[in-house]
Protein backbone atom coordinates (compact mmCIF):
# COMPACT_ATOMS: atom_id res chain seq x y z
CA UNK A 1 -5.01 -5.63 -55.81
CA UNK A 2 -6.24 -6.24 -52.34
CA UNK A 3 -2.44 -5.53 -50.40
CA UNK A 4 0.56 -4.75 -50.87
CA UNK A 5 3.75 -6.52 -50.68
CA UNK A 6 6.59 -6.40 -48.89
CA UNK A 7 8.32 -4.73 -52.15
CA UNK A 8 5.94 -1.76 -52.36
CA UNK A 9 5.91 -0.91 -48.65
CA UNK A 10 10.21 -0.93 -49.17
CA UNK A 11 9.97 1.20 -52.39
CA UNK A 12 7.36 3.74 -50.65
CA UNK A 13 9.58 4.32 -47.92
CA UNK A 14 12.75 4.37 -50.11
CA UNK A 15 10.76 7.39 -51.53
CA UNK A 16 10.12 8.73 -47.91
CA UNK A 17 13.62 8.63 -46.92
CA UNK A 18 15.02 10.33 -50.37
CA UNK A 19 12.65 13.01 -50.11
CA UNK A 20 12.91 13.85 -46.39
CA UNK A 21 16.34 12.78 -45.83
CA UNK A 22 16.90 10.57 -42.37
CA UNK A 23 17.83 13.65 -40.12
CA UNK A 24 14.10 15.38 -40.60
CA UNK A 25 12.91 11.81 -40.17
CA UNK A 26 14.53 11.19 -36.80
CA UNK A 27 13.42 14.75 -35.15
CA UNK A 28 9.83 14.18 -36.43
CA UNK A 29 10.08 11.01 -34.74
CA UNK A 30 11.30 12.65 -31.31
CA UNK A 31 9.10 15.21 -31.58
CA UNK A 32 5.96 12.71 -32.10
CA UNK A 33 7.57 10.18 -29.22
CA UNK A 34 7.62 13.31 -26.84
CA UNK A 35 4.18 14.54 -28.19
CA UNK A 36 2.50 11.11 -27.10
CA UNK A 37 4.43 11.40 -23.93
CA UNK A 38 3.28 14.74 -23.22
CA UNK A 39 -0.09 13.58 -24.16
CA UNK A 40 -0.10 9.98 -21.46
CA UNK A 41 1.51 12.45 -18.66
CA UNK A 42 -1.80 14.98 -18.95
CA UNK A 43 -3.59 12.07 -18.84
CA UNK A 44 -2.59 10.19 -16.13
CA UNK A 45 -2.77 14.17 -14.57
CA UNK A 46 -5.80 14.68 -15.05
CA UNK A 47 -7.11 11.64 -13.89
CA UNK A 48 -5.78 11.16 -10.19
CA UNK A 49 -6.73 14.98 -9.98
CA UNK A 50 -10.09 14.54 -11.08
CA UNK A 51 -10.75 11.43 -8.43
CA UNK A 52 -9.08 13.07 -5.52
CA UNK A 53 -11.11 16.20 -5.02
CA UNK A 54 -12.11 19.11 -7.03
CA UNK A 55 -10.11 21.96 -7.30
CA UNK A 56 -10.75 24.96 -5.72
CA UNK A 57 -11.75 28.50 -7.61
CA UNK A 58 -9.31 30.33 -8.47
CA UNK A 59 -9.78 34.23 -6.24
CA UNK A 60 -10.71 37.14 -8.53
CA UNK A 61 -7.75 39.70 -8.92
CA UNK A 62 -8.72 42.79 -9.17
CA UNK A 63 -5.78 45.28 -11.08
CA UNK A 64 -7.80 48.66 -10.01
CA UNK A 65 -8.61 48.30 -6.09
CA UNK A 66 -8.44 51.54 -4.82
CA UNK A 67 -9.97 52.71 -7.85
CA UNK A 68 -13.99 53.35 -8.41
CA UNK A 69 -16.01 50.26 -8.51
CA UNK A 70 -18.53 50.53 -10.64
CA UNK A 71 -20.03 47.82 -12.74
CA UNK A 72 -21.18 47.03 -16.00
CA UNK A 73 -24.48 44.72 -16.29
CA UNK A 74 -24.59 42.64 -19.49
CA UNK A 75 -27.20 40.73 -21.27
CA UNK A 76 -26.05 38.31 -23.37
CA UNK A 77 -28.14 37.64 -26.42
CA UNK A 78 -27.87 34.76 -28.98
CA UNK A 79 -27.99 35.63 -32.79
CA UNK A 80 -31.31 34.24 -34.47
């Protein structure tokens, strides 16, 4: 009762195969391939941007600039 055969692992995906026929098999499996693609690309990104220097801040757009600035101070409060 520890494993399984060979003959159970065929029969379970015998199952697999009847019940979501091969096409929805094949674009799940493209669709996971280019997920983990996606996934090594940000990666490697993220790294060699990371080590070469920081990024800069993004500048604050304004939408109203001729309009009147006034400002709103907020103190932020945590629940208790």
């Amino acid at each position: 009762m520890g494993s399984f055969s060979i003959w159970h692992w065929l029969i379970v995906l015998l199952i697999v195969v009847m019940v979501f026929g091969t096409k929805k098999l094949k674009n799940m499996g493209s669709d996971l391939g280019g997920a983990v693609k996606g996934f090594k690309d940000g990666m490697r990104d993220g790294s060699s941007s990371a080590d070469d220097k920081p990024a800069a801040p993004a500048a604050q757009v304004t939408a109203n600039a001729g309009a009147d600035k006034t400002t709103i101070d907020v103190e932020a409060r945590t629940k208790s």
